[in-house]
N, C-alpha and C. Protein backbone atom coordinates (compact mmCIF):
# COMPACT_ATOMS: atom_id res chain seq x y z
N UNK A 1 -38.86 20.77 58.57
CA UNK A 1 -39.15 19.42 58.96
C UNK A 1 -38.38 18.45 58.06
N UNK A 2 -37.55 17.79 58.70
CA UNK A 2 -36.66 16.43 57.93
C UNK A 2 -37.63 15.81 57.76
N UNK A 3 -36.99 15.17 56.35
CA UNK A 3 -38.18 13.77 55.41
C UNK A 3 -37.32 12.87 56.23
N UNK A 4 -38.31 11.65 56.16
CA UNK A 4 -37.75 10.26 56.39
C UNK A 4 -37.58 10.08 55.43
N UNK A 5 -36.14 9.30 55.26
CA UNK A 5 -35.73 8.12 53.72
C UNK A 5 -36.90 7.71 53.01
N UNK A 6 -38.15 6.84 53.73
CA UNK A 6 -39.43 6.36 52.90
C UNK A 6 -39.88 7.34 52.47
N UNK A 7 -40.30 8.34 53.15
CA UNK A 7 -41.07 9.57 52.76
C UNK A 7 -40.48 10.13 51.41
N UNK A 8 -39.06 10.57 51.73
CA UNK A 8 -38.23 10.79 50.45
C UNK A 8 -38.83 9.65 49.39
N UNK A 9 -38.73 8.43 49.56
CA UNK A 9 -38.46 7.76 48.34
C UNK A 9 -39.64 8.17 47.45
N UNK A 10 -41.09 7.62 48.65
CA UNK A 10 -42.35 7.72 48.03
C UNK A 10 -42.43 8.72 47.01
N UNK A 11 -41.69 10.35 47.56
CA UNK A 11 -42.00 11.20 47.05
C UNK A 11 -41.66 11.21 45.25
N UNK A 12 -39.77 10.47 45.81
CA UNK A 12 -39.74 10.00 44.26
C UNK A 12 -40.30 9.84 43.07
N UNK A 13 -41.15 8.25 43.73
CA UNK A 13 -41.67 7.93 43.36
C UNK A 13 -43.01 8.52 42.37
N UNK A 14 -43.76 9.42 43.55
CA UNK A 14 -44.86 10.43 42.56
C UNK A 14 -44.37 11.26 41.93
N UNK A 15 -43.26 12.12 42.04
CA UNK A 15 -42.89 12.98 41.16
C UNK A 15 -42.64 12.24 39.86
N UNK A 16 -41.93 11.20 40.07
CA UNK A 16 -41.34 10.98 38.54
C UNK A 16 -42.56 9.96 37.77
N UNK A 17 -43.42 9.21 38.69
CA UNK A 17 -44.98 8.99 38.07
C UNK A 17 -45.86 9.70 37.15
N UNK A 18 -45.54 11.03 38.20
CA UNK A 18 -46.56 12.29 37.63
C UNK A 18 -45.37 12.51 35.85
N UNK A 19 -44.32 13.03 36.23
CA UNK A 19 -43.57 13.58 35.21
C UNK A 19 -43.57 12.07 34.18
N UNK A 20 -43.51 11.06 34.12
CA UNK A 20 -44.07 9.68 32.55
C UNK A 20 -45.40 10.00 32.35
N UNK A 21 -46.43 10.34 33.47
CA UNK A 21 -47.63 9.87 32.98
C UNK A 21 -48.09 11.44 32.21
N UNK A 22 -47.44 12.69 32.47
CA UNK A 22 -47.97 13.89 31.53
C UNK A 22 -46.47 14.29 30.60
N UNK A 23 -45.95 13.59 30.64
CA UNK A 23 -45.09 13.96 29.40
C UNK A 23 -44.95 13.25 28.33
N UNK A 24 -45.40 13.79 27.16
CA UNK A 24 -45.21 13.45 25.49
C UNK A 24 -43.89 13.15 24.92
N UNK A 25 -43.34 12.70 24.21
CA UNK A 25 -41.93 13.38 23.61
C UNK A 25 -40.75 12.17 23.69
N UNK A 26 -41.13 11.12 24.99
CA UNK A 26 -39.50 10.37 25.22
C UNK A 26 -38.45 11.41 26.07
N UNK A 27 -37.54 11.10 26.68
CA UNK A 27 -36.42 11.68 27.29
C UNK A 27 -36.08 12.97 26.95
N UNK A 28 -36.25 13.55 25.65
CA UNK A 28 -35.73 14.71 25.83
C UNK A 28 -36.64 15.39 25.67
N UNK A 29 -38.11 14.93 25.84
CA UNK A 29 -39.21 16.14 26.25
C UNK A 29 -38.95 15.89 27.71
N UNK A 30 -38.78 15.16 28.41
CA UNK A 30 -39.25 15.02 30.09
C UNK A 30 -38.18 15.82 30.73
N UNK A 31 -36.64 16.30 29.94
CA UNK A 31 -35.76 16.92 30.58
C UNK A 31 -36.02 18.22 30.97
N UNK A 32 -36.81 19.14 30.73
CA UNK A 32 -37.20 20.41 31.09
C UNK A 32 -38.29 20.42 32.55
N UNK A 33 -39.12 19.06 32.09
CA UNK A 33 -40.06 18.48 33.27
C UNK A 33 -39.15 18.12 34.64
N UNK A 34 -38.30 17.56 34.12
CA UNK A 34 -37.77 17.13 35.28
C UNK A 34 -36.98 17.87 35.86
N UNK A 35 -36.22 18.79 35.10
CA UNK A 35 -35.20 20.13 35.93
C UNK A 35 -36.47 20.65 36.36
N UNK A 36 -37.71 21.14 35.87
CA UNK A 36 -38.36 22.04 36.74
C UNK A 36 -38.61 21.47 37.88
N UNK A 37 -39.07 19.95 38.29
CA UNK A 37 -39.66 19.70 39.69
C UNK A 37 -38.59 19.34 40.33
N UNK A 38 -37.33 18.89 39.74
CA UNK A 38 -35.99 18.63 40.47
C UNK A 38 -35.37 19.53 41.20
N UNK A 39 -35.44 20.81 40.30
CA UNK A 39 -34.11 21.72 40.97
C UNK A 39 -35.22 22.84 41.66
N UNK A 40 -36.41 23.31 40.78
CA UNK A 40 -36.84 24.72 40.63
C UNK A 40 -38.05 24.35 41.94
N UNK A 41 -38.74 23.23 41.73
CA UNK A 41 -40.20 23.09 42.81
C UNK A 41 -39.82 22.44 44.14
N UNK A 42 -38.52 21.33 43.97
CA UNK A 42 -38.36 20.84 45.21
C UNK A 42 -36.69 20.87 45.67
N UNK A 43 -36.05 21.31 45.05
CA UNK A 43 -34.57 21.93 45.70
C UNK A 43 -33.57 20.65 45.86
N UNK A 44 -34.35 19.50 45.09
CA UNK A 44 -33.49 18.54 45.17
C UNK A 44 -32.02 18.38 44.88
N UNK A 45 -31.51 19.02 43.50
CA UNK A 45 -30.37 19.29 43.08
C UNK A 45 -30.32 20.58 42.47
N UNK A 46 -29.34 20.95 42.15
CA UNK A 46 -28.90 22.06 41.22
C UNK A 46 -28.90 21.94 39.68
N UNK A 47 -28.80 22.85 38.68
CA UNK A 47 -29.23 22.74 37.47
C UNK A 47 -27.52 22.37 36.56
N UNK A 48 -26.44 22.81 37.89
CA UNK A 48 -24.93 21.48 37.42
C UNK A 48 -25.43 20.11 37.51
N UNK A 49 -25.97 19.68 38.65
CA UNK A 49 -26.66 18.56 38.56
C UNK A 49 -27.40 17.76 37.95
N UNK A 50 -28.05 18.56 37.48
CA UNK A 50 -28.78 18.25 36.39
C UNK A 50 -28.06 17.76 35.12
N UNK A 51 -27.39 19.09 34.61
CA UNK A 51 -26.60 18.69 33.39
C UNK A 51 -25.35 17.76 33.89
N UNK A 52 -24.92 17.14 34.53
CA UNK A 52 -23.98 16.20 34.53
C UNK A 52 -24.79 15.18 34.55
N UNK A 53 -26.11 14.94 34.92
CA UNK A 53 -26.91 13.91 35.39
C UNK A 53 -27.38 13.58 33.55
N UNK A 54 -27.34 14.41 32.88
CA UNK A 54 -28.49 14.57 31.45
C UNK A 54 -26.99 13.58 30.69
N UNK A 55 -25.91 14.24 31.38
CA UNK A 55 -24.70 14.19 30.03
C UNK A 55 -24.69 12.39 30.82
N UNK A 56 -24.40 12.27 31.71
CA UNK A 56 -24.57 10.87 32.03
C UNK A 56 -25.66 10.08 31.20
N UNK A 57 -26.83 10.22 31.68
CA UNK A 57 -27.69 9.91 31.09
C UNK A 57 -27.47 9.56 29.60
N UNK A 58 -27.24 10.32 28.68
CA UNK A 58 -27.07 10.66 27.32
C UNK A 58 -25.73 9.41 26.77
N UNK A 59 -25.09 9.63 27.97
CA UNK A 59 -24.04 8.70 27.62
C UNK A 59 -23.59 7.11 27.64
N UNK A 60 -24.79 6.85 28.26
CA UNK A 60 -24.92 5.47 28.89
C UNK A 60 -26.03 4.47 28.26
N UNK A 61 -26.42 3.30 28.11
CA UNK A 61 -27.63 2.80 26.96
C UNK A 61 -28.72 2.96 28.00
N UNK A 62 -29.69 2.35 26.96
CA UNK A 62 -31.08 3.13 27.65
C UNK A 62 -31.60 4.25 27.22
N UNK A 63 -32.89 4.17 27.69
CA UNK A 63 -33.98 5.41 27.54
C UNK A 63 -33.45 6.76 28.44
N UNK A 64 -33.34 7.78 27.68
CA UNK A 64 -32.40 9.25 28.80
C UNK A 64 -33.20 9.11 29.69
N UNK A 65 -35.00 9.37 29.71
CA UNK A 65 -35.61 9.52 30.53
C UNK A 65 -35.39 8.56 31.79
N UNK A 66 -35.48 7.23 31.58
CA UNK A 66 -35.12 6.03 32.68
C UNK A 66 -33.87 6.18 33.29
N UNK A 67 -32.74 6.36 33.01
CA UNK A 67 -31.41 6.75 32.91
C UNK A 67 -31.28 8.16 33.99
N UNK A 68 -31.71 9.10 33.90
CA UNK A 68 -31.93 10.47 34.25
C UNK A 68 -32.71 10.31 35.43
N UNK A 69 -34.06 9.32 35.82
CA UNK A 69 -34.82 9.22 36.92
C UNK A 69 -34.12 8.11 37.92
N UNK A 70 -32.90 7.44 37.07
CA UNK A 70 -32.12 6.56 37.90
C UNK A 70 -31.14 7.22 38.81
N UNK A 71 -30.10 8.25 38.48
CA UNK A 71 -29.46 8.65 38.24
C UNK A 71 -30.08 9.88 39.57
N UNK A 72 -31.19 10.43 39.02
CA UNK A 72 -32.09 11.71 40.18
C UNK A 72 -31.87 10.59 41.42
N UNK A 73 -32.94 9.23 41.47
CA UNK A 73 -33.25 9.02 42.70
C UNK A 73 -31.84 8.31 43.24
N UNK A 74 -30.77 7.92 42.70
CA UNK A 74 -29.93 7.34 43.34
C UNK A 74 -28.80 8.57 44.13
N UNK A 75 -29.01 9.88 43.69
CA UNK A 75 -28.20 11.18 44.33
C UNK A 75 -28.93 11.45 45.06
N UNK A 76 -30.68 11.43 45.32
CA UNK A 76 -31.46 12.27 45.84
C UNK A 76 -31.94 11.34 47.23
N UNK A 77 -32.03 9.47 46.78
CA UNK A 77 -31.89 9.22 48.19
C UNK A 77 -31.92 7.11 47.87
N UNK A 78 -30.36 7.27 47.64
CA UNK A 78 -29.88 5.88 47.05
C UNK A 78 -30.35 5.13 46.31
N UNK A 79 -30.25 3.57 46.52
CA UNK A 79 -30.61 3.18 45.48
C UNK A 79 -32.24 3.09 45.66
N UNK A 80 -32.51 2.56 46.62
CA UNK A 80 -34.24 2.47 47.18
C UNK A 80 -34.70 3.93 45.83
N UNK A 81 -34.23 5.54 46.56
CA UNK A 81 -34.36 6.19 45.57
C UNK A 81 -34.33 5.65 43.52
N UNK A 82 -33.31 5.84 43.50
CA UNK A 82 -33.13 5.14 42.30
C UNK A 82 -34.01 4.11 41.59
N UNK A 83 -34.74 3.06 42.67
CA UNK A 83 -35.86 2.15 42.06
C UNK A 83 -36.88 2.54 41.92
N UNK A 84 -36.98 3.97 42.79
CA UNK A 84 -38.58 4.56 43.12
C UNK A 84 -38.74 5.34 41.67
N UNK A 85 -37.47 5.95 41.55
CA UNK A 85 -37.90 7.35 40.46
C UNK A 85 -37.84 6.33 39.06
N UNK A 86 -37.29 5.41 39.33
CA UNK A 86 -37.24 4.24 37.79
C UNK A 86 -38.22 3.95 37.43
N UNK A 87 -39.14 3.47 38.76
CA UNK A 87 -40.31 2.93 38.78
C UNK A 87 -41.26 3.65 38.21
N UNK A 88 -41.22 4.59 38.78
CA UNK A 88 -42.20 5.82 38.60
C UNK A 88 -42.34 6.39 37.13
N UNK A 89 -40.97 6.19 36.29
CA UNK A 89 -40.91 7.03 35.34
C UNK A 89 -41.57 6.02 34.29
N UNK A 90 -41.55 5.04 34.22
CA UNK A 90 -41.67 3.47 33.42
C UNK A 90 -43.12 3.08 33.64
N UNK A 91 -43.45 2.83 34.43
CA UNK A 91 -44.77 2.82 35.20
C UNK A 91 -46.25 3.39 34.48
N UNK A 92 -46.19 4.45 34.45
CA UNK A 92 -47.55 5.52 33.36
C UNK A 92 -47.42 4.46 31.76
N UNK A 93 -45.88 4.39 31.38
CA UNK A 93 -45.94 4.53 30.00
C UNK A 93 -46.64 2.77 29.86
N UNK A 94 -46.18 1.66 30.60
CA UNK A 94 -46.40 0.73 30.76
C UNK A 94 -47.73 1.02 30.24
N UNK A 95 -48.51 1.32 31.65
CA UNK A 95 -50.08 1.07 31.80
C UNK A 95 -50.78 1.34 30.71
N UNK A 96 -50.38 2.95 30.00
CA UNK A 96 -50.89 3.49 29.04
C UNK A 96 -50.72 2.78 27.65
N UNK A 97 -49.96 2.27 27.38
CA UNK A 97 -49.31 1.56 25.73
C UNK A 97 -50.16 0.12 26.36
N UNK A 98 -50.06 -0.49 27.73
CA UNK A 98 -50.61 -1.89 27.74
C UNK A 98 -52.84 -1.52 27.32
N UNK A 99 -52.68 -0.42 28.19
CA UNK A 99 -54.35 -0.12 27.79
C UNK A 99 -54.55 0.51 26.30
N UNK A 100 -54.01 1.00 25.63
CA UNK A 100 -53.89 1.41 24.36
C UNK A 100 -53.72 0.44 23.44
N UNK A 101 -52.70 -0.50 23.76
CA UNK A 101 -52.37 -1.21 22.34
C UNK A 101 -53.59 -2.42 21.93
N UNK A 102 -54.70 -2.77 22.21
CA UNK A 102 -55.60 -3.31 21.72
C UNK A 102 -56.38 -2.77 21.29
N UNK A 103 -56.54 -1.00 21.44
CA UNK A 103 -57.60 -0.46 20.74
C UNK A 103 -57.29 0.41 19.61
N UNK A 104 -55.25 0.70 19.45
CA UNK A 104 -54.79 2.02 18.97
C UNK A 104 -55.42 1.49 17.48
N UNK A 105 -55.11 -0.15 17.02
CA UNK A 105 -55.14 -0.68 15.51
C UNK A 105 -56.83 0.45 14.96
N UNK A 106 -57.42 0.07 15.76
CA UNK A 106 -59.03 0.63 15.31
C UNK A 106 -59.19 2.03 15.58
N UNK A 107 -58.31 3.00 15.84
CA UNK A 107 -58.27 4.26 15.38
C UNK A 107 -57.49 4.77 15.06
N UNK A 108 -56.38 4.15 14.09
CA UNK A 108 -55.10 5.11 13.45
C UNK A 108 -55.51 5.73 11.81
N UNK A 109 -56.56 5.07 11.58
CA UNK A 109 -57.27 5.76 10.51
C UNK A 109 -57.92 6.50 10.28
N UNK A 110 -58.19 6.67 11.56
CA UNK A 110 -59.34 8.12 11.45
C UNK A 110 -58.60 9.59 11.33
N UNK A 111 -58.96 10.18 10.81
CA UNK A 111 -58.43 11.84 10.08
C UNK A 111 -57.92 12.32 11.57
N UNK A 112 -59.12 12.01 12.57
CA UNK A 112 -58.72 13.44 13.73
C UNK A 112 -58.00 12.76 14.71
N UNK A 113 -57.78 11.25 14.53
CA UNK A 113 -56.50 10.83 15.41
C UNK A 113 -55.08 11.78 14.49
N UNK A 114 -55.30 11.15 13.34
CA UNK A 114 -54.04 11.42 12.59
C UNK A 114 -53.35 12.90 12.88
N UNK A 115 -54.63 13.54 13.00
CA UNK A 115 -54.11 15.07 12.80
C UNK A 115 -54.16 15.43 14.37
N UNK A 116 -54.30 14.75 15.58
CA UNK A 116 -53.67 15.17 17.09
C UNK A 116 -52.19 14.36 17.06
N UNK A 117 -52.16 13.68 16.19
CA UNK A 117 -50.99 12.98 16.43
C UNK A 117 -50.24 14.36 15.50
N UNK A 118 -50.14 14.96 15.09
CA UNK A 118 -49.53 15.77 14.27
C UNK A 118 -49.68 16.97 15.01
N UNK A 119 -50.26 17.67 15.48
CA UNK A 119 -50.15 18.41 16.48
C UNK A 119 -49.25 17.81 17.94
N UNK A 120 -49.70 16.95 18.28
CA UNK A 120 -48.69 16.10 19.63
C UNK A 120 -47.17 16.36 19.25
N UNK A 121 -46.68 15.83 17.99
CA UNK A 121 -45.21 16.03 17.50
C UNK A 121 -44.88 17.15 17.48
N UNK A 122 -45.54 18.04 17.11
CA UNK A 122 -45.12 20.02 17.50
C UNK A 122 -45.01 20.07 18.69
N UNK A 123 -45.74 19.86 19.67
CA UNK A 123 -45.34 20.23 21.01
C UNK A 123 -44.20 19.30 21.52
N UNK A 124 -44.07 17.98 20.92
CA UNK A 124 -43.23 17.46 21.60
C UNK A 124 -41.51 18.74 21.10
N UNK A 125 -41.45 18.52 19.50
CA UNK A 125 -40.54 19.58 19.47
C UNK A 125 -40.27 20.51 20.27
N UNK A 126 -41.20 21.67 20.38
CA UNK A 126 -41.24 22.73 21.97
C UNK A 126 -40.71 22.16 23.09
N UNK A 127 -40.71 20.90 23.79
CA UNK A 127 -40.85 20.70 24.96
C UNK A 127 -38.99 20.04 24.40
N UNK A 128 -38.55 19.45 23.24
CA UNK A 128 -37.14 19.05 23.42
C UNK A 128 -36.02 20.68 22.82
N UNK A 129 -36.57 21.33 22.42
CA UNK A 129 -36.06 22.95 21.85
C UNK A 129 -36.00 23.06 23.64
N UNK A 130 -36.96 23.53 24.58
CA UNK A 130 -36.95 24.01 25.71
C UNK A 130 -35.89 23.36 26.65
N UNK A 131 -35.98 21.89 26.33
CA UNK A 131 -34.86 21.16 27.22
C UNK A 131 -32.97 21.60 26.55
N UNK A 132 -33.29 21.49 25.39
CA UNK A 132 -31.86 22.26 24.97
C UNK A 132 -31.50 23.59 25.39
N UNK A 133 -32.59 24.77 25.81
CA UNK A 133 -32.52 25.71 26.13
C UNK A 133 -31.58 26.05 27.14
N UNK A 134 -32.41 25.08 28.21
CA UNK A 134 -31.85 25.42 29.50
C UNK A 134 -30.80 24.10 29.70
N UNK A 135 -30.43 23.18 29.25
CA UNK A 135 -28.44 22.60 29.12
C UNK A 135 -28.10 23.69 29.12
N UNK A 136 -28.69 24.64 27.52
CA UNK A 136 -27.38 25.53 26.95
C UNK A 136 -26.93 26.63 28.43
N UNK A 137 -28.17 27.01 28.82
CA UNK A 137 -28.13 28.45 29.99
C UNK A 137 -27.01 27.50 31.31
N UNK A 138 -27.71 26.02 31.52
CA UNK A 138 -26.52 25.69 32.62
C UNK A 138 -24.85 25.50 32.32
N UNK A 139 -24.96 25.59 31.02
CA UNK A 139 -23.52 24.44 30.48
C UNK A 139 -22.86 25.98 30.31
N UNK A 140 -21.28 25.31 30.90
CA UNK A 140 -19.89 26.79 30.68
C UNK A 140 -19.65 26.89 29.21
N UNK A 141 -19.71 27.85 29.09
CA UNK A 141 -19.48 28.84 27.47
C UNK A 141 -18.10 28.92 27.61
N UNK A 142 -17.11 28.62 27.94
CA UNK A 142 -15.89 29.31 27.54
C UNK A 142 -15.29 28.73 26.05
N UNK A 143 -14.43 28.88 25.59
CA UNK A 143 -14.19 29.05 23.99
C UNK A 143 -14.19 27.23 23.22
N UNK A 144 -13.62 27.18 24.46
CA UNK A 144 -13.53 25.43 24.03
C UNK A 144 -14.52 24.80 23.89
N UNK A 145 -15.63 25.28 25.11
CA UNK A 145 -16.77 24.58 25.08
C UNK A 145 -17.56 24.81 23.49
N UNK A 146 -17.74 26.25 23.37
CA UNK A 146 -18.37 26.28 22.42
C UNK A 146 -17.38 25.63 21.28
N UNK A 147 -16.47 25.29 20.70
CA UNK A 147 -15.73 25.05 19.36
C UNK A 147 -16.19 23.31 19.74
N UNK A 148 -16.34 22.68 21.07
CA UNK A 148 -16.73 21.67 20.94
C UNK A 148 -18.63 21.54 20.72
N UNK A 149 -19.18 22.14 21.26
CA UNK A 149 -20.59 22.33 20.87
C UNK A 149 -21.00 21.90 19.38
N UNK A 150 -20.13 23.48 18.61
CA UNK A 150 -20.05 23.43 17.34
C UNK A 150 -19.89 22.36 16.92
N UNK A 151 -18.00 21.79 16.57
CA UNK A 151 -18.07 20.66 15.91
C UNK A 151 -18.54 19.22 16.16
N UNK A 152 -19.19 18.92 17.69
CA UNK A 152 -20.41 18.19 17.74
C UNK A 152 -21.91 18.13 17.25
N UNK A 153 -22.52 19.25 16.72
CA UNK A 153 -23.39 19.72 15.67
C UNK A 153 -22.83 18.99 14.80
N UNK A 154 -21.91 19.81 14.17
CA UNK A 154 -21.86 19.28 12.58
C UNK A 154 -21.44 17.83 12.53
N UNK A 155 -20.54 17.27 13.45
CA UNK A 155 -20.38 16.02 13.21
C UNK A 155 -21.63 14.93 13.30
N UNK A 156 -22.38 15.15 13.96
CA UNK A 156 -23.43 14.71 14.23
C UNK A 156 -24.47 14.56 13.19
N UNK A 157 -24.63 16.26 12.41
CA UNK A 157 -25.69 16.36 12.20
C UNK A 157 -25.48 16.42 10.24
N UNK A 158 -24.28 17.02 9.89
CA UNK A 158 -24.40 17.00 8.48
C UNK A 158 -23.48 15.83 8.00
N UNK A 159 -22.18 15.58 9.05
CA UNK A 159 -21.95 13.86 8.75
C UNK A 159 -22.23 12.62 9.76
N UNK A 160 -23.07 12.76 9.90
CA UNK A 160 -23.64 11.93 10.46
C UNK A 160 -23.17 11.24 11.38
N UNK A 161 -21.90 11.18 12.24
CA UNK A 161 -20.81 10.58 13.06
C UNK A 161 -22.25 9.63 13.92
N UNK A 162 -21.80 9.23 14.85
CA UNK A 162 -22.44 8.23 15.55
C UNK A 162 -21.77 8.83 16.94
N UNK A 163 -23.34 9.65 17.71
CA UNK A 163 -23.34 10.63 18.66
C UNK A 163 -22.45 9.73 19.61
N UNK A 164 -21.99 8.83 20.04
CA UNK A 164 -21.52 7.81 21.24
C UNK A 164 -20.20 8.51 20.58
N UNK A 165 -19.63 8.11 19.48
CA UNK A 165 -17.91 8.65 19.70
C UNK A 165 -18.12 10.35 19.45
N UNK A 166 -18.89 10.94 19.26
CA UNK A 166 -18.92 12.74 19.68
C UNK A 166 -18.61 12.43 20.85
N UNK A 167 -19.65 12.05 22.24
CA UNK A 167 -19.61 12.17 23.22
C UNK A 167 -18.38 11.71 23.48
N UNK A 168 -17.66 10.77 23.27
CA UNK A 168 -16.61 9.98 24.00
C UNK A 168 -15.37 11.10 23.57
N UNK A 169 -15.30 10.93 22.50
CA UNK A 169 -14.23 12.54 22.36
C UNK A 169 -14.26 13.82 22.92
N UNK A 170 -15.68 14.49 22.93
CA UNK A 170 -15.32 15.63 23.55
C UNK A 170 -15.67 15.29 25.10
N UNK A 171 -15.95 14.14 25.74
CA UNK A 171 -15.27 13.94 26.75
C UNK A 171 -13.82 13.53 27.17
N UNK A 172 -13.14 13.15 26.42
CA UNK A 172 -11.91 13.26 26.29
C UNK A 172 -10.84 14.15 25.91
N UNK A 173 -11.18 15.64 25.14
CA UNK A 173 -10.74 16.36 25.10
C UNK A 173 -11.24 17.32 26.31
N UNK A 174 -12.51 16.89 26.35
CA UNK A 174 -12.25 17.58 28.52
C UNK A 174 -11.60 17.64 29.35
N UNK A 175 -11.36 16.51 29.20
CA UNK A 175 -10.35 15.95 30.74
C UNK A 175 -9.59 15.90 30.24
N UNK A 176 -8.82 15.86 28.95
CA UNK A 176 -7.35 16.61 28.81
C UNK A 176 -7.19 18.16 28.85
N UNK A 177 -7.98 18.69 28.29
CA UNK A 177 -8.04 20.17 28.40
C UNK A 177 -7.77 20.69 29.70
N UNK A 178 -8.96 20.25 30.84
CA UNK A 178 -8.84 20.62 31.81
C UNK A 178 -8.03 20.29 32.79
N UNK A 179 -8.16 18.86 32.35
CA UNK A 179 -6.65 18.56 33.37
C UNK A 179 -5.25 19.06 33.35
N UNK A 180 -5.24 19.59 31.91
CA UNK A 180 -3.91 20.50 31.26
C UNK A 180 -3.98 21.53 32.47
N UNK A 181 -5.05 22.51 32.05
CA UNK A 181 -5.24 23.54 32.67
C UNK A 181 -5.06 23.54 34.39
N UNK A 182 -5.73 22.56 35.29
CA UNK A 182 -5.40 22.36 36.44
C UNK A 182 -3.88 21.94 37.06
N UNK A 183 -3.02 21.17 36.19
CA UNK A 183 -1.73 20.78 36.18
C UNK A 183 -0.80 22.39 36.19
N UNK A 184 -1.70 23.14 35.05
CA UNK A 184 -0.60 24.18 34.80
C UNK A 184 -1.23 25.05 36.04
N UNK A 185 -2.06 25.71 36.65
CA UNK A 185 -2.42 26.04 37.72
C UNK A 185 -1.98 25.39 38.99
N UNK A 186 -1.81 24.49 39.16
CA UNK A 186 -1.06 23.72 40.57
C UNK A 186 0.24 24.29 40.35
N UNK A 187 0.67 23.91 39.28
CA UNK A 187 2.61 24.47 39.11
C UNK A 187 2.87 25.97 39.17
N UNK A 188 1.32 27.08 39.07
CA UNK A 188 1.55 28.13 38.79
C UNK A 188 1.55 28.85 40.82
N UNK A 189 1.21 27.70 41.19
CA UNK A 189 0.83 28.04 42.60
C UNK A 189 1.66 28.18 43.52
C-alpha cells in the first residue's frame, strides 16, 4: 500500500518526536536511534545514506541531531518532510527543558538527582560508542580511508586541530583522491 505525501510526512513527524523525546545524549546519542528506525524498522534509506547524511550533518552548523532529521525528512519526502522530522526532533526537547527549567534549580542538590545524572552520562557514552560503531561498519575501509580516520583522531584529539578543517581536508583529499582514481580509470577504459 502507497503512503500519501501527508501520511509520509506525519509519519516523520512521530518518528523523529518519538526518537528527541527518548533519547539522552544530543546528536550523537540519537545517531544509532535514528539509523535503527530509518534504515532497519522502516526502509526509508540505506545505512550509505545514512553516513553521507551524518557526514553532512557533522559538517554543517547546528545541532547533528536537527541537521540529520533535516536532511532524513528532506530525502525521505521534501521539504514539508524536512519541517516535519525538524519539528519533531526539537519539539520533546523544547517541552521538556520549558517544563523542567523552573523546577531543575530545586533539585540539583539532592545526592540522588546528582548520582542519575551520573549514571545518565554512562549511557549516554554507550549510546555515542554505538553510533561510532555502526559509521565505522558502514564507512569504506580501504587504505586511505583508514590513514585518514587515523590522522583525523590524532589531529583532533591529541592536537587539538579544530574538527571543521579535519573535515574540510579529508574531504578534500577525497575528491582528489578519488577523482584521481576515476580520471585514471576512464583513460584506462
Amino acid at each position: 500500500m502507497k503512503q500519501t505525501r501527508t501520511h509520509q510526512v506525519m509519519e516523520l513527524f512521530l518518528t523523529f518526536f518519538r526518537i528527541g523525546l527518548f533519547t539522552f545524549g544530543g546528536g550523537y546519542a540519537m545517531i544509532p536511534v535514528i539509523r535503527e528506525e530509518i534504515v532497519t524498522r522502516r526502509h526509508w534509506l540505506t545505512d550509505s545514506d545514512i553516513l553521507d547524511i551524518v557526514a553532512i550533518a557533522e559538517s554543517t552548523p547546528g545541532p547533528i541531531a536537527v541537521n540529520a532529521a533535516t536532511f532524513v525528512g528532506k530525502k525521505t519526502a521534501g521539504t514539508a518532510g524536512a519541517a516535519a522530522a525538524t519539528f519533531g526532533t526539537v519539539l520533546p526537547s523544547f517541552l521538556i527543558i520549558f517544563a523542567l527549567s523552573s523546577v531543575l534549580r530545586q533539585f540539583e542538590e539532592i545526592q540522588a538527582v546528582k548520582y542519575a545524572f551520573i549514571g545518565i552520562r554512562a549511557a549516554v557514552l554507550v549510546l555515542i560508542f554505538q553510533g561510532l560503531v555502526s559509521l565505522y561498519r558502514a564507512c569504506p575501509k580501504g587504505p586511505m580511508e583508514m590513514i585518514l580516520m587515523g590522522l583525523s583522531f590524532l589531529l583532533t584529539v591529541l592536537f587539538n586541530v579544530n574538527a571543521v578543517y579535519v573535515i574540510a581536508a579529508c574531504g578534500l583529499i577525497g575528491y582528489l583522491v578519488n577523482g584521481r582514481r576515476k580520471k585514471d580509470d576512464d583513460q584506462d577504459s
